[in-house]
N, C-alpha and C. Protein backbone atom coordinates (compact mmCIF):
# COMPACT_ATOMS: atom_id res chain seq x y z
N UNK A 1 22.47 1.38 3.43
CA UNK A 1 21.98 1.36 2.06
C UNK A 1 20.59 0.75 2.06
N UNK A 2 19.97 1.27 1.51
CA UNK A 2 18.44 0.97 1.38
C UNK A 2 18.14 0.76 0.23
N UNK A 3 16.95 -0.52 0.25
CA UNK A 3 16.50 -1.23 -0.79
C UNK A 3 15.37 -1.59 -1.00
N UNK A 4 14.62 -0.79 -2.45
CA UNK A 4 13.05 -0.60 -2.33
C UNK A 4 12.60 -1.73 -3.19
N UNK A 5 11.48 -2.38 -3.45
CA UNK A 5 10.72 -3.20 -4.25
C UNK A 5 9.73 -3.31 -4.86
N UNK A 6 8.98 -2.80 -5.56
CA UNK A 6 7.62 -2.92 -5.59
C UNK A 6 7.11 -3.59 -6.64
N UNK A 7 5.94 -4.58 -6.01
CA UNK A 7 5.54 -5.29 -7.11
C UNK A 7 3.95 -5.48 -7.23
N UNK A 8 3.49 -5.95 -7.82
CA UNK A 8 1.83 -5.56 -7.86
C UNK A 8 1.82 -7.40 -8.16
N UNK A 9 1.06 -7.87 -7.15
CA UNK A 9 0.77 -9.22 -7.20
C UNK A 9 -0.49 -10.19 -7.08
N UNK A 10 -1.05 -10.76 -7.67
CA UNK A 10 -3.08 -11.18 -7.51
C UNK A 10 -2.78 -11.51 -6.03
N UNK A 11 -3.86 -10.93 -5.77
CA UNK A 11 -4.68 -10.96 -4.67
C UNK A 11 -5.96 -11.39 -4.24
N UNK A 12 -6.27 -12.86 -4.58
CA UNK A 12 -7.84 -13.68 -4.75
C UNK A 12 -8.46 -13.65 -3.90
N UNK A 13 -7.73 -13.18 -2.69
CA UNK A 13 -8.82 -13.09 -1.15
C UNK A 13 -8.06 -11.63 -0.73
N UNK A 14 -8.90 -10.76 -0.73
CA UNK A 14 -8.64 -9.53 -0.03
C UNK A 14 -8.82 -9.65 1.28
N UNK A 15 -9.68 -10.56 1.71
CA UNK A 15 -10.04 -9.95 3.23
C UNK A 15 -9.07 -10.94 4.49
N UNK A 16 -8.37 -11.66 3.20
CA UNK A 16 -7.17 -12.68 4.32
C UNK A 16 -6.85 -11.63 5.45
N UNK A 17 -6.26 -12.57 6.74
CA UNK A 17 -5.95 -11.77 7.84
C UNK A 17 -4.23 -11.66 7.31
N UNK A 18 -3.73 -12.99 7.31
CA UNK A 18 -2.05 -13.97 7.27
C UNK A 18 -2.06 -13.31 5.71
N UNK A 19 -1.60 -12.96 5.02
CA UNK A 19 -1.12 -12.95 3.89
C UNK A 19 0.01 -14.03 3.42
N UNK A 20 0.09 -14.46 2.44
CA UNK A 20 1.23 -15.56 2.44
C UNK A 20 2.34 -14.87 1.96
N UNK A 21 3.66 -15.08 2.74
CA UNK A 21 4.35 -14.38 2.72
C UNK A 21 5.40 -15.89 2.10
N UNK A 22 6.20 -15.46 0.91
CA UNK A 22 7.30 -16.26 0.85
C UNK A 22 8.88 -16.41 1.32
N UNK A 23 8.81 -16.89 2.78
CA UNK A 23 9.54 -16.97 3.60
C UNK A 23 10.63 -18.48 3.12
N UNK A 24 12.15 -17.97 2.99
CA UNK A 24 13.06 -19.06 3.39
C UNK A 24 13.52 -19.52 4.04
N UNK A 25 14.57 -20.44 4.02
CA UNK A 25 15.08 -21.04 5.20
C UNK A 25 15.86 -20.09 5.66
N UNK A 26 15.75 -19.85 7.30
CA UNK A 26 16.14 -18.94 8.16
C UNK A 26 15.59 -17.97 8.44
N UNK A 27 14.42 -17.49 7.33
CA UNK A 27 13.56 -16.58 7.51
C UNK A 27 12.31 -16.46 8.82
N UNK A 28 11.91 -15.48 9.18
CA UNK A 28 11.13 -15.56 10.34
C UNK A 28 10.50 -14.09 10.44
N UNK A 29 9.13 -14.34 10.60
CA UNK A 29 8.35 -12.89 11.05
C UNK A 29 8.31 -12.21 12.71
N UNK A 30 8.89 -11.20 12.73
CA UNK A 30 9.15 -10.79 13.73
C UNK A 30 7.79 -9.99 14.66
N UNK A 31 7.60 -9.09 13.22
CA UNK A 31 6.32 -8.31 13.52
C UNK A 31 5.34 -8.63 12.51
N UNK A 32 4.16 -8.01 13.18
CA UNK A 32 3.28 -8.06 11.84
C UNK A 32 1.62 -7.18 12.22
N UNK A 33 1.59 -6.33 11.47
CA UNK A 33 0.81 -5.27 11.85
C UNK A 33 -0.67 -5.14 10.49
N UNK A 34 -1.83 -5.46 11.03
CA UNK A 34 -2.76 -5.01 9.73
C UNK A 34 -3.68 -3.60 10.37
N UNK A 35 -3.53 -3.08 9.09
CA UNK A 35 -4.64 -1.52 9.11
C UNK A 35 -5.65 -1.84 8.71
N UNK A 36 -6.80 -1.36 8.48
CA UNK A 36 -7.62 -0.95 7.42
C UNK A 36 -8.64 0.18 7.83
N UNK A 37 -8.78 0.55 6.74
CA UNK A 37 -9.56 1.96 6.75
C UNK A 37 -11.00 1.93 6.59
N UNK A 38 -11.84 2.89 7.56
CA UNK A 38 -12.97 3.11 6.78
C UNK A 38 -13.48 4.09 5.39
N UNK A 39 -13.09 2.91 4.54
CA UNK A 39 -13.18 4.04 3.15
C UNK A 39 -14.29 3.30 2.10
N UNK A 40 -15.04 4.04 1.06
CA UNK A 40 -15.49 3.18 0.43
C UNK A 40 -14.97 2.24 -0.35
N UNK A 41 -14.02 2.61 -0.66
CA UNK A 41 -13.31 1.53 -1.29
C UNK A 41 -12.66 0.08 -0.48
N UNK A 42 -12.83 0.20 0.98
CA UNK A 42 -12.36 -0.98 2.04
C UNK A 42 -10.74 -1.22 2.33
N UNK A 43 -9.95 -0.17 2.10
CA UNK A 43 -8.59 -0.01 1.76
C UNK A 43 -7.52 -0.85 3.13
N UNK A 44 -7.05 -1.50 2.92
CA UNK A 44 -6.06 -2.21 3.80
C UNK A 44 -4.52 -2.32 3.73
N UNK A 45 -3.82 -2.55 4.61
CA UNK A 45 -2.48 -2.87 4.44
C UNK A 45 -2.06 -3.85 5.71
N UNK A 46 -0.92 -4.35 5.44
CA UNK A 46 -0.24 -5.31 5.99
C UNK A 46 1.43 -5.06 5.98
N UNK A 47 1.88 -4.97 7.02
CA UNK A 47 3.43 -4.29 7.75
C UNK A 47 4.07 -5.94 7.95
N UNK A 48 5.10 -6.31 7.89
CA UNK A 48 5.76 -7.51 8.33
C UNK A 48 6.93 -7.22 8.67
N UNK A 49 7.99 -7.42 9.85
CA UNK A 49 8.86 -6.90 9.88
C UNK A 49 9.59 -8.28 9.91
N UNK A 50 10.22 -9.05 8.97
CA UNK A 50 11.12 -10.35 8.73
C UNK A 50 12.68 -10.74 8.85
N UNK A 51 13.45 -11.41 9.62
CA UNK A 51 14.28 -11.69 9.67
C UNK A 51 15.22 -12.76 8.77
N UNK A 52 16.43 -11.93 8.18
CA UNK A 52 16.93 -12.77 6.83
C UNK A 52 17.90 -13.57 7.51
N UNK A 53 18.71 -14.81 7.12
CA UNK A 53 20.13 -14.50 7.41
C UNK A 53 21.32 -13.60 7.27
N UNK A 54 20.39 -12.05 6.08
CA UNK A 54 21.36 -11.20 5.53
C UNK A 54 20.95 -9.82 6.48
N UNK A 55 19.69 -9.79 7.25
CA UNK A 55 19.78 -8.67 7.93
C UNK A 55 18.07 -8.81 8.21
N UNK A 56 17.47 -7.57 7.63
CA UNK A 56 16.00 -7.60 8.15
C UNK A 56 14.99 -7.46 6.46
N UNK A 57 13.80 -7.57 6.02
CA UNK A 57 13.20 -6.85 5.49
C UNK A 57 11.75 -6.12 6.31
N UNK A 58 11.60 -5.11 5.62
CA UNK A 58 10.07 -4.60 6.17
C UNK A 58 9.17 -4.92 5.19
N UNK A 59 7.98 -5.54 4.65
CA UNK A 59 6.67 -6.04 3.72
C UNK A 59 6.04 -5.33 4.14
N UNK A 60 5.59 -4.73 2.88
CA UNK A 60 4.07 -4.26 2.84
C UNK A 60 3.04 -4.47 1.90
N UNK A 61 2.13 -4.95 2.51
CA UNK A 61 1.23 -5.15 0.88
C UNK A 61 0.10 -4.56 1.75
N UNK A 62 -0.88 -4.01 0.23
CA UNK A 62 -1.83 -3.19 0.49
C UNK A 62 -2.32 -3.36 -0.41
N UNK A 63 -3.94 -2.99 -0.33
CA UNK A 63 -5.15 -3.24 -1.69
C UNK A 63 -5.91 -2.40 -0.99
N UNK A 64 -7.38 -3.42 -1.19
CA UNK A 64 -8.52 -2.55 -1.56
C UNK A 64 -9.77 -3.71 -1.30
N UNK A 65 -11.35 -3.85 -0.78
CA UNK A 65 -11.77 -5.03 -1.08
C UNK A 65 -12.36 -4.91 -2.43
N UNK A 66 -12.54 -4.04 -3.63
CA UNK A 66 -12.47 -3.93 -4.45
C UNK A 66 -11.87 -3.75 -5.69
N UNK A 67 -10.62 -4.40 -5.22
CA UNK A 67 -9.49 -4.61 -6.15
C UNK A 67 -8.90 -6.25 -5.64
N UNK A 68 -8.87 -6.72 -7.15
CA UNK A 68 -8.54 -8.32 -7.09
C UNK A 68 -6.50 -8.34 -6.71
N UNK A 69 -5.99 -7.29 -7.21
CA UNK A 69 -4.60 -7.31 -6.83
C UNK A 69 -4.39 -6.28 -5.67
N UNK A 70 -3.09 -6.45 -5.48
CA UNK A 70 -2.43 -5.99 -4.29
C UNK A 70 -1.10 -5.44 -4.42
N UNK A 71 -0.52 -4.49 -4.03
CA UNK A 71 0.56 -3.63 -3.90
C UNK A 71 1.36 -4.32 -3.28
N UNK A 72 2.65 -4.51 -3.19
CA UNK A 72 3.52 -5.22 -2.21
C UNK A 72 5.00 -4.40 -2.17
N UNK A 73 5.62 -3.88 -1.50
CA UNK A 73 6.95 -2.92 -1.25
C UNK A 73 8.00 -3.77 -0.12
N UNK A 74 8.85 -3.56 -0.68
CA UNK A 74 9.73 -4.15 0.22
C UNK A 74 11.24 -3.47 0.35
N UNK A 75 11.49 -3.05 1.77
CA UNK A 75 12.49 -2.66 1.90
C UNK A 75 13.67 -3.30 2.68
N UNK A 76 14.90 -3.36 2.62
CA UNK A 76 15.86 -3.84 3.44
C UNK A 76 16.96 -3.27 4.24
N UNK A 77 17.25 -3.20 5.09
CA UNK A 77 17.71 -2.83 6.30
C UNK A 77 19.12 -3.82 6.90
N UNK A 78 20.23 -3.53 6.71
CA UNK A 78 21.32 -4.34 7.66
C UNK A 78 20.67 -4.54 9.22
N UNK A 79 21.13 -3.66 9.59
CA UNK A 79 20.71 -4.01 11.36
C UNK A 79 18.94 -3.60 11.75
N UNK A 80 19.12 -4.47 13.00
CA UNK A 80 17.38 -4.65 13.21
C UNK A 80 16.89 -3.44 13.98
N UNK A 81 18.33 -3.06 14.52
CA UNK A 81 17.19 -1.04 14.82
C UNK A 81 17.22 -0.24 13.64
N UNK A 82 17.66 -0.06 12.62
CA UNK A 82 17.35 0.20 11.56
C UNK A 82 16.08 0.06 10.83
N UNK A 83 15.55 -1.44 10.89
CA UNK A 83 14.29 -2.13 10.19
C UNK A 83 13.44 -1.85 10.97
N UNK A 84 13.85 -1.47 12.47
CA UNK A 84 12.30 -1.77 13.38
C UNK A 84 12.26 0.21 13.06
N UNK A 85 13.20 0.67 13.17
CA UNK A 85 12.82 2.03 12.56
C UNK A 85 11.90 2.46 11.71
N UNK A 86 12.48 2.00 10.56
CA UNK A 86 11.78 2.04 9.43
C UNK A 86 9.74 1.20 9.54
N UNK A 87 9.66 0.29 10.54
CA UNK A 87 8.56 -0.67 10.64
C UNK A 87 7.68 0.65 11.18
N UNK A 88 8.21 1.29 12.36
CA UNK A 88 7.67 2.40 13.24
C UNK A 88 7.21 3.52 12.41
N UNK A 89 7.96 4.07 11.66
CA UNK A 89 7.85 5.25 10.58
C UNK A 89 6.74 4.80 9.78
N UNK A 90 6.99 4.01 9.31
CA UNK A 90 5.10 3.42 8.29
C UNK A 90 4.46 3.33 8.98
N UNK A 91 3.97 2.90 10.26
CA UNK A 91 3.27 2.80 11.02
C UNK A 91 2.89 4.07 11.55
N UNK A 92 3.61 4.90 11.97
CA UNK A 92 3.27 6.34 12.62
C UNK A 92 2.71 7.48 11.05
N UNK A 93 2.96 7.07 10.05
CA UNK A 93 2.86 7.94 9.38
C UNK A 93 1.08 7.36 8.38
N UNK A 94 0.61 6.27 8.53
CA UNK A 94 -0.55 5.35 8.19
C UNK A 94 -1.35 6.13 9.54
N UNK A 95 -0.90 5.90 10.66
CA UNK A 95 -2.25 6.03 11.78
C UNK A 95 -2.33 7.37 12.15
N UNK A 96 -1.10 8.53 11.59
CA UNK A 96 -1.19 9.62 12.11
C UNK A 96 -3.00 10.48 11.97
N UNK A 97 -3.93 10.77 12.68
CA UNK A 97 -5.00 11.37 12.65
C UNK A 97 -4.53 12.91 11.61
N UNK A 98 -3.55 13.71 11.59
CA UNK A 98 -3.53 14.59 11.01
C UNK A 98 -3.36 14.17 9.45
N UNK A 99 -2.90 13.00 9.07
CA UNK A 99 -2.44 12.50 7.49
C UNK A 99 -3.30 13.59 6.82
N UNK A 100 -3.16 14.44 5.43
CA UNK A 100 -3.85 14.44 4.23
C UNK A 100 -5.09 13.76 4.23
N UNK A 101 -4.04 12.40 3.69
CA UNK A 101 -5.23 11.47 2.90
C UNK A 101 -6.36 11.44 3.68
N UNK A 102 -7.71 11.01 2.78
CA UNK A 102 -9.08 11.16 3.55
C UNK A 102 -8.90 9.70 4.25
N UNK A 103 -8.19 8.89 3.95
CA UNK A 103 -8.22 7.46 4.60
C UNK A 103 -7.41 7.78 6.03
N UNK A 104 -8.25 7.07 6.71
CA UNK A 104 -8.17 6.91 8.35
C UNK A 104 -7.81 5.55 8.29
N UNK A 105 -6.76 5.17 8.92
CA UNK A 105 -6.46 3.27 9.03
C UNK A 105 -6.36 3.38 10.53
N UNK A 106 -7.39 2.12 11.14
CA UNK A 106 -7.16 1.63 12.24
C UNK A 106 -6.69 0.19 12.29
N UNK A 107 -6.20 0.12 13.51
CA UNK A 107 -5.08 -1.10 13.84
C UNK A 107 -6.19 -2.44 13.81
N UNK A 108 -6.07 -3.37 12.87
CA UNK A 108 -7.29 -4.55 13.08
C UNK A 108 -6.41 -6.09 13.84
N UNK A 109 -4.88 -6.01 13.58
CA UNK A 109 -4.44 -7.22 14.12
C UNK A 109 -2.78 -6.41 14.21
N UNK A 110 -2.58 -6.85 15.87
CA UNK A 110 -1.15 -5.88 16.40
C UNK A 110 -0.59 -7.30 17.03
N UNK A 111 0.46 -7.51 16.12
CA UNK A 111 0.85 -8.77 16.89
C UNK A 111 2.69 -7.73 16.63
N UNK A 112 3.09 -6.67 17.25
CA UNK A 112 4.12 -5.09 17.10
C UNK A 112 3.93 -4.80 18.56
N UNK A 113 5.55 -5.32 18.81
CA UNK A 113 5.45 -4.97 20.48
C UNK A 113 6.91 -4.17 20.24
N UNK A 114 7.51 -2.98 19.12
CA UNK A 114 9.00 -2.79 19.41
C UNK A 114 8.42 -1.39 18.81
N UNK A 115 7.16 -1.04 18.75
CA UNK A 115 6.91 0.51 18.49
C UNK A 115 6.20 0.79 20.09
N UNK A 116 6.73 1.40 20.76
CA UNK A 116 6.13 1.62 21.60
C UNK A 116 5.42 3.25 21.99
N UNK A 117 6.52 3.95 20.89
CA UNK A 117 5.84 5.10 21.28
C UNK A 117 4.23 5.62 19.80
N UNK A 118 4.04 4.60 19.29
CA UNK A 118 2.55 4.75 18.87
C UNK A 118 1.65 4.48 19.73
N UNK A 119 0.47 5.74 19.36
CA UNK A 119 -0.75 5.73 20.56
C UNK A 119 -1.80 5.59 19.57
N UNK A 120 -1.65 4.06 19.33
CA UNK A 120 -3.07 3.96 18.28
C UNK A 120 -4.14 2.38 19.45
């Protein structure tokens, strides 16, 4: 069963690397992946792959350096090949070179050692 979130939250420093993530007790970042694009608009995102005591979530927040807020999605996952699934799939589908979108995101901070078959 899957569980989506989205919330739109200020964002006073766009160009943070760490985003502050509100982590509880037992909580822990497993992965954590930033994009950003060359676009005029300076478009970025941020992947977190977090460990609950109830299972996994995947974070994403994303903006703009011309936007003071930020996008934030959150999905949840029972088991952790499930979540690291789901971590891989955003990830492969952001860096794919064929995407639509005119935005190109390259990898600026890969601290994601459980996708292995991305060639970014």
């Amino acid at each position: 069963m899957a569980y989506q979130q989205t919330v739109k939250a200020a964002n006073t420093d766009f160009q943070q690397i760490a985003l502050p993530l509100d982590l509880c007790i037992g909580e822990h970042v497993l992965q954590r992946t930033r994009l950003e694009a060359d676009s005029t608009l300076g478009a970025w995102y941020e992947l977190y792959l977090v460990v609950t005591p109830n299972g996994f979530l995947i974070e994403k927040h994303s903006g703009s350096s011309r936007s003071s807020g930020r996008l934030k999605e959150t999905w949840f996952r029972r088991r952790r090949a499930d979540a690291e699934h789901k971590y891989c799939q955003i990830l492969s589908n952001k860096l794919n070179p064929n995407r639509r979108s005119p935005r190109k995101y390259k990898v600026v901070i890969d601290e994601n050692k459980e996708c292995p078959q991305l060639s970014y």
